[in-house]
Protein backbone atom coordinates (compact mmCIF):
# COMPACT_ATOMS: atom_id res chain seq x y z
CA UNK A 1 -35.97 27.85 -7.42
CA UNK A 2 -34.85 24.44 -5.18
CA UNK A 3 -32.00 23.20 -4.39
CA UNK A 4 -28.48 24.22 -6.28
CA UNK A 5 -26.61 21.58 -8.04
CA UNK A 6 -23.57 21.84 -6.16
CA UNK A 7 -25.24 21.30 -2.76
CA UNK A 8 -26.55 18.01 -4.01
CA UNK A 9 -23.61 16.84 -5.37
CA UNK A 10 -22.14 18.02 -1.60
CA UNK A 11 -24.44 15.88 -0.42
CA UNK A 12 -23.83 13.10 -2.31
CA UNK A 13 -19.84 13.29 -1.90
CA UNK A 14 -20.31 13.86 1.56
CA UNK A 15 -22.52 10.51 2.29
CA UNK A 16 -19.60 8.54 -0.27
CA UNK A 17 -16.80 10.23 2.00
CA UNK A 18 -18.70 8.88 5.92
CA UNK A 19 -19.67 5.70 4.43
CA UNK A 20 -15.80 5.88 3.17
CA UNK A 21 -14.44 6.61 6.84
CA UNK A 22 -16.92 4.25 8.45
CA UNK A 23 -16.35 1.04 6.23
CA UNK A 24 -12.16 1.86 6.10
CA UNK A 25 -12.55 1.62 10.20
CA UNK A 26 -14.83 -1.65 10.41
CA UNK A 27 -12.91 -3.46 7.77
CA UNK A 28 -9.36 -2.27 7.73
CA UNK A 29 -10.08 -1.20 4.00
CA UNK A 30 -7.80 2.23 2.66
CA UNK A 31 -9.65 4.89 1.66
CA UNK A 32 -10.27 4.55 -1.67
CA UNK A 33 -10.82 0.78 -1.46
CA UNK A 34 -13.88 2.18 0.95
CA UNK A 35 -14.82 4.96 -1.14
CA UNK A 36 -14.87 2.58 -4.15
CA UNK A 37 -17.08 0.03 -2.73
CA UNK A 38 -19.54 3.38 -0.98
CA UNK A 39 -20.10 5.00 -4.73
CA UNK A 40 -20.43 1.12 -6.45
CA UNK A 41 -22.69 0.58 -4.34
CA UNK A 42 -25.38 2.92 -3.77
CA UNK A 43 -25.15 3.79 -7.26
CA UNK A 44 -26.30 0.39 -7.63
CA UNK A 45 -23.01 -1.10 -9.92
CA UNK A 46 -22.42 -3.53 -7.46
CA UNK A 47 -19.35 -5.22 -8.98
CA UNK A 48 -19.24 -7.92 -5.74
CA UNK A 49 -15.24 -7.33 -5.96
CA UNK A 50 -14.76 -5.60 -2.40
CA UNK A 51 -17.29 -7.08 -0.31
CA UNK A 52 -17.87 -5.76 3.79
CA UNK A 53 -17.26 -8.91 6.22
CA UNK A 54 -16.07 -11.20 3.74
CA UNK A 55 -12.28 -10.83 5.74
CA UNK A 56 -13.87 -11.95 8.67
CA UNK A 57 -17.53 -13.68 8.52
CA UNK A 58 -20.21 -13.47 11.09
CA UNK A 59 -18.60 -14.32 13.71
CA UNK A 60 -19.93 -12.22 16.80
CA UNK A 61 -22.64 -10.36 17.71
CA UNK A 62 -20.81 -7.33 16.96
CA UNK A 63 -20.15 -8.14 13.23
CA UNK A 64 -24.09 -8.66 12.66
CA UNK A 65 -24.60 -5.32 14.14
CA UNK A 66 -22.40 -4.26 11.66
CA UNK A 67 -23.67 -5.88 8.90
CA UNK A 68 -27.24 -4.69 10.17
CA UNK A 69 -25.25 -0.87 10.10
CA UNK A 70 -24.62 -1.52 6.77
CA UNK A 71 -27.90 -2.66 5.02
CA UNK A 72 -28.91 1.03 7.01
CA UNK A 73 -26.21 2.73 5.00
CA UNK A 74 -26.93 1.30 1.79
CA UNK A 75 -31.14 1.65 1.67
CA UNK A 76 -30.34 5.20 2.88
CA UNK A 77 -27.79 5.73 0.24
CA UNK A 78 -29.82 4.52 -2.42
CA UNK A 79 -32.53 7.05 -1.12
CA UNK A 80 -30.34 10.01 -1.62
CA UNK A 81 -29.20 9.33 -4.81
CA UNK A 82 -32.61 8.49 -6.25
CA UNK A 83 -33.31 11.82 -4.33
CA UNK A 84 -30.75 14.26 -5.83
CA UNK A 85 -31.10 12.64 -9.36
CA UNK A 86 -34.79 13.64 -9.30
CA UNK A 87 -33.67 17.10 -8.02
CA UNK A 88 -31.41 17.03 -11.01
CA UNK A 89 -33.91 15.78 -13.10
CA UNK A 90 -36.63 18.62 -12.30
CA UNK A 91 -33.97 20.90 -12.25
CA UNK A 92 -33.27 20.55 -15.93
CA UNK A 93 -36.98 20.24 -17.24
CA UNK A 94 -37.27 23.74 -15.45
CA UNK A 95 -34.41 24.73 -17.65
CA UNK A 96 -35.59 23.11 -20.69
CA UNK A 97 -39.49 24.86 -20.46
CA UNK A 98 -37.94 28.12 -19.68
CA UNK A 99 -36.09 27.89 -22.88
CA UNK A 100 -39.09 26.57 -24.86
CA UNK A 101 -41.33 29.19 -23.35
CA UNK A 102 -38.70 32.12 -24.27
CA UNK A 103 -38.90 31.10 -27.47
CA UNK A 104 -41.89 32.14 -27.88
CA UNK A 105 -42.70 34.85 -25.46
CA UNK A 106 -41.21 38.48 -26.79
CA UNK A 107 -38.26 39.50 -24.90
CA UNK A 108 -40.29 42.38 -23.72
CA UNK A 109 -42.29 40.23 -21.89
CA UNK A 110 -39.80 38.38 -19.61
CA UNK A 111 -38.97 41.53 -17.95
């Protein structure tokens, strides 16, 4: 009946925890400093307080490749969690019209 709960939430700690290891590489950030700014981000907080490039600037080619990189990582991120909270969502209508509906079915009935 779709996709469990805890293989969306998987999904959604597992995007935080590459994003984490790819952002703590390009800008020398720890790993929760890189975690933090992943889940602010694509859950769309945005606080502005830890801020990719901002050590550095665009200097090279290689730094607007990253940036580029990143605007990837953070329209795709913003896809999967609109994604897996509308799995979430229709997950718990299901739940909710199944309880309505036994309600007023007889228990005989359900079986």
């Amino acid at each position: 009946m779709g996709i469990p709960l805890t293989v969306t939430l998987l999904v959604i700690a597992g995007y935080i925890l590459m994003g984490a290891a790819l952002f703590g590489v390009w800008e020398n950030w720890e790993a929760m400093e890189a975690a933090y700014f992943c889940f602010v981000t694509i859950s769309t907080i945005g606080f502005g307080d830890v801020v990719p490039g901002a050590a550095v600037g665009l200097v090279s080619k290689d730094d607007t490749i990253k940036m580029i990189v990143d605007g990837i990582y953070i329209v795709l991120g913003l896809a999967i969690i609109s994604m897996a909270f509308n799995l979430i969502q229709v997950r718990s209508h299901l739940t909710w019209l199944g309880v309505k509906i036994s309600y007023f079915l007889p228990f005989s009935s359900l079986s």
